[in-house]
C-alpha atoms as a PDB file:
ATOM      1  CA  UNK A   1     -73.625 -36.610  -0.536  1.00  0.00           C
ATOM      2  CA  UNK A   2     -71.316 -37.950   2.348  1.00  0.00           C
ATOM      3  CA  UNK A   3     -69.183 -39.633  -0.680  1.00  0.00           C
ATOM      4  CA  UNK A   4     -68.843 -36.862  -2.761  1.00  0.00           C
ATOM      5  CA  UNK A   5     -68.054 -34.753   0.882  1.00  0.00           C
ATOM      6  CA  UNK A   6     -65.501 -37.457   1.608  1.00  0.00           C
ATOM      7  CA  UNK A   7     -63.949 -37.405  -2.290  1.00  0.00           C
ATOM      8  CA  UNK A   8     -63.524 -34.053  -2.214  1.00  0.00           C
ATOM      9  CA  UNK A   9     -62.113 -33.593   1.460  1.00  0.00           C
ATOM     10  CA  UNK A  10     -59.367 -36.529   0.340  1.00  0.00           C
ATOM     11  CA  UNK A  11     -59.076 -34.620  -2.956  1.00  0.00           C
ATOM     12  CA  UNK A  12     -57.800 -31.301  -1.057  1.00  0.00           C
ATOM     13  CA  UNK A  13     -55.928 -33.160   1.400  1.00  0.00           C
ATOM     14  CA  UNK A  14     -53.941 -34.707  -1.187  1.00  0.00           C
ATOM     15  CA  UNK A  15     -53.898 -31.250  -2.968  1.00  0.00           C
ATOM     16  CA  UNK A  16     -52.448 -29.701   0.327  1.00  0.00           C
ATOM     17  CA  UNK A  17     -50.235 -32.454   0.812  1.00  0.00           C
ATOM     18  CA  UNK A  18     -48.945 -31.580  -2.859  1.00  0.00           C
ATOM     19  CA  UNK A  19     -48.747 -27.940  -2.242  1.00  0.00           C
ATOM     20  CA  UNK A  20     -46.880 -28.870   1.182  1.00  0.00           C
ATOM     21  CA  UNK A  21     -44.488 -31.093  -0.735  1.00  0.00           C
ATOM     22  CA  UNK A  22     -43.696 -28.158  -3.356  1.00  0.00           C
ATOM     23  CA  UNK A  23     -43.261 -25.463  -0.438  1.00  0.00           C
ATOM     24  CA  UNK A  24     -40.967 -27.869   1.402  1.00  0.00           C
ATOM     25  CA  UNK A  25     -38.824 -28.528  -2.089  1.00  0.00           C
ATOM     26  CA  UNK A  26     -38.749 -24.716  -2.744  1.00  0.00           C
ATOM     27  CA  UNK A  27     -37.890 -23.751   1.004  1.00  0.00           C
ATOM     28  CA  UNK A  28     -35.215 -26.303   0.328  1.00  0.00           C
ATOM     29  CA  UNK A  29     -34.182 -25.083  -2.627  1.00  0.00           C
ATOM     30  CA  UNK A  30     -33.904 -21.322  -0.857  1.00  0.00           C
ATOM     31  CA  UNK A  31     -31.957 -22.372   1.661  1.00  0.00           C
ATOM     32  CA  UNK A  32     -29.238 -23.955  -0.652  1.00  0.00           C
ATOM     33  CA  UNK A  33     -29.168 -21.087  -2.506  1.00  0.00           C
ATOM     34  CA  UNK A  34     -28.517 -18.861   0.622  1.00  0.00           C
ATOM     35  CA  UNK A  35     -25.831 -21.313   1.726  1.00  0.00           C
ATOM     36  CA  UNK A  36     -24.318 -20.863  -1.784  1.00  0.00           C
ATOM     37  CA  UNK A  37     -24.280 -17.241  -1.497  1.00  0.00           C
ATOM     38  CA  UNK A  38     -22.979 -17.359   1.584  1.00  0.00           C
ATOM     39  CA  UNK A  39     -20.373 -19.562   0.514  1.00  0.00           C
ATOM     40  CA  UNK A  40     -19.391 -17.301  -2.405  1.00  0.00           C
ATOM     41  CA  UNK A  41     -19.432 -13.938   0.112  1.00  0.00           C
ATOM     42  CA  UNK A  42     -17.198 -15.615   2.632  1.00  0.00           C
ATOM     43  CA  UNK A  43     -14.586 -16.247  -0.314  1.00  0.00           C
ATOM     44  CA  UNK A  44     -14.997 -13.471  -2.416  1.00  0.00           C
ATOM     45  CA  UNK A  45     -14.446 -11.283   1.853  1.00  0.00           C
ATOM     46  CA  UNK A  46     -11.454 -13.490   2.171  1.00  0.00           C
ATOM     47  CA  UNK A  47     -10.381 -13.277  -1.714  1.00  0.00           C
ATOM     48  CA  UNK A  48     -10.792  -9.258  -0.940  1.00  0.00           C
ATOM     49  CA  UNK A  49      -8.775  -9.873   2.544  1.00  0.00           C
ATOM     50  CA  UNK A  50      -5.876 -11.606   1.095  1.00  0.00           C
ATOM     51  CA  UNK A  51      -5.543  -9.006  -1.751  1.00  0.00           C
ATOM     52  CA  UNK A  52      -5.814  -6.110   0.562  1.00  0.00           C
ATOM     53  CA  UNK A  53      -3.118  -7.906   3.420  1.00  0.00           C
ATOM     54  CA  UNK A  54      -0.940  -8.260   0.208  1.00  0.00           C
ATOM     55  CA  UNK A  55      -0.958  -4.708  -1.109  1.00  0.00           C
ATOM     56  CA  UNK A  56      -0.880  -3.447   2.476  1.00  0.00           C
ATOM     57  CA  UNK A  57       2.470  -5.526   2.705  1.00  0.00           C
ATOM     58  CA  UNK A  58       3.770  -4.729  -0.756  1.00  0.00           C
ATOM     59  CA  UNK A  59       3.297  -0.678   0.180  1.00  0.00           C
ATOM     60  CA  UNK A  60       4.806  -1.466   3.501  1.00  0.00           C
ATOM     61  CA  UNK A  61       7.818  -2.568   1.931  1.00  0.00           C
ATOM     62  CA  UNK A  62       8.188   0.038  -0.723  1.00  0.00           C
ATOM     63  CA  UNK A  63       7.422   2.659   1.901  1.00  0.00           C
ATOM     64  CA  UNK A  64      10.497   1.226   4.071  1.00  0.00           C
ATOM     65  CA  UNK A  65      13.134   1.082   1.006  1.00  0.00           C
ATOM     66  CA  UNK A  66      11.588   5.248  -0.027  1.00  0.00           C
ATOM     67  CA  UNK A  67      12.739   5.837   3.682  1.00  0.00           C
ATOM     68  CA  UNK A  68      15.986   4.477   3.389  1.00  0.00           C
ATOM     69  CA  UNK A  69      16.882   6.040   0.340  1.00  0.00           C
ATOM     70  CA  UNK A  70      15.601   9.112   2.176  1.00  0.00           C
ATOM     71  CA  UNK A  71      17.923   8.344   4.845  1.00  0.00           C
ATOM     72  CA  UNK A  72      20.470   7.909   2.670  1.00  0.00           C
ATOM     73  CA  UNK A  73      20.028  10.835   0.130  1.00  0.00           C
ATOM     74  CA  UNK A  74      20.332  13.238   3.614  1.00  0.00           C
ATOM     75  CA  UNK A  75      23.036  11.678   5.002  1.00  0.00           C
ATOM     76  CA  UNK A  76      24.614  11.920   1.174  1.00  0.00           C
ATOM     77  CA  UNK A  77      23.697  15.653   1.064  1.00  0.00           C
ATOM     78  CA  UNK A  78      25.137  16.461   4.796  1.00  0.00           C
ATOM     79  CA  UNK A  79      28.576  14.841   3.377  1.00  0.00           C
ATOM     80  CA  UNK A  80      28.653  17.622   0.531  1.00  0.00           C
ATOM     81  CA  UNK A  81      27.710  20.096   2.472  1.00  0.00           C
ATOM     82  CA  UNK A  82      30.837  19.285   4.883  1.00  0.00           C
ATOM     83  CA  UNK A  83      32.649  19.189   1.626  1.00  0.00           C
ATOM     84  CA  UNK A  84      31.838  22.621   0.393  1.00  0.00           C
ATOM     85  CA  UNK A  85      32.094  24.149   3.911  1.00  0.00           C
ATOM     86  CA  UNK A  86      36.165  22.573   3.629  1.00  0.00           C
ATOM     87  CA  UNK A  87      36.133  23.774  -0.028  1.00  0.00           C
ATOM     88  CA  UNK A  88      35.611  27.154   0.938  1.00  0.00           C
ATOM     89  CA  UNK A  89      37.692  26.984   3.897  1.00  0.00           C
ATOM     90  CA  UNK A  90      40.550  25.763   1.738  1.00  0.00           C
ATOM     91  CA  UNK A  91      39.698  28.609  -1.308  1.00  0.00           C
ATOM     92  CA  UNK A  92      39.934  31.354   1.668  1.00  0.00           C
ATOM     93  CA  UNK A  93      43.502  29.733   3.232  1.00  0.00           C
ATOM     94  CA  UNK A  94      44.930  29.623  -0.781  1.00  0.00           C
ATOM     95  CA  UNK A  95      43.374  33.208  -1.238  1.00  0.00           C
ATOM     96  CA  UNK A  96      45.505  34.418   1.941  1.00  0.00           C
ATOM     97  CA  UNK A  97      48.452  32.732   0.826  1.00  0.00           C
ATOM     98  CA  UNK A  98      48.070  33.905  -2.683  1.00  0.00           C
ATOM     99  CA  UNK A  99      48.062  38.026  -1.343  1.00  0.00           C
ATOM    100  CA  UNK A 100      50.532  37.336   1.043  1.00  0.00           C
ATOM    101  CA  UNK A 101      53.211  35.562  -1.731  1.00  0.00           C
ATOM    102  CA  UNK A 102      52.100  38.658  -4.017  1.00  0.00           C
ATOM    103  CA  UNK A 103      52.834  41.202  -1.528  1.00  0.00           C
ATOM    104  CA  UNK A 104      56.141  39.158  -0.636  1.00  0.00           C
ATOM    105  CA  UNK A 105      57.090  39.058  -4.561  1.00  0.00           C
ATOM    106  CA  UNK A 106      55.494  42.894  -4.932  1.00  0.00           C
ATOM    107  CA  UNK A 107      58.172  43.811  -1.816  1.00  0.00           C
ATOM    108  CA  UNK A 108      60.587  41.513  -3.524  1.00  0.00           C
ATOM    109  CA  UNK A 109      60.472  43.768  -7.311  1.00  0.00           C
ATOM    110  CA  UNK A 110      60.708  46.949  -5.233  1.00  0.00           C
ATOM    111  CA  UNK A 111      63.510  45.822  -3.621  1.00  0.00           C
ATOM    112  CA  UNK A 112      65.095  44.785  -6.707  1.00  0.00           C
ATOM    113  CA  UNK A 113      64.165  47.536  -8.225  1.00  0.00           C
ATOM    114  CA  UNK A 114      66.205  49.626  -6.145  1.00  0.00           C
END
């Protein structure tokens, strides 16, 4: 009986020892595959980073050439709108001189008319 007692206790040693072993491989196993996911978030975060720090810059630099093209369309339109204001400055001098030579050359057929 103390045999048999003594077979079987070094059978389920050697059956824990197994089950041990297998926990310990599969625990290891785990734990790679954590550290490989980890791995891949870290890169795929940084791969996300370095896309968004690039579009970022790439707006950045189209928003600063829509400004200055802003910038210049106003300063474009102030420029015409100094030209039209002399335009019509000029139009009203020629208009006065136009009445005032008509009225000279209206006084000028009365007179010769006379």
């Amino acid at each position: 009986q103390l045999h048999l007692t003594t077979s079987e206790k070094n059978e389920l040693a050697r059956s824990l020892e197994m089950v041990q072993n297998q926990l310990q491989e599969k625990e290891s196993e785990i734990k790679r595959e954590i550290s490989e996911y980890k791995d891949r978030l870290l890169q795929a975060e940084k791969e996300h980073q370095d896309a968004l720090t690039e579009a970022n810059q790439k707006n950045k630099v189209e928003i600063d050439a829509c400004h200055e093209k802003i910038s210049s369309l106003e300063h474009f339109i102030n420029s015409q709108k100094l030209e039209i204001e002399h335009l019509k400055s000029n139009k009203e001098q020629l208009n006065t001189s136009l009445k005032e030579a008509n009225q000279a050359l209206g006084e000028l057929l009365k007179t010769k008319v006379r």
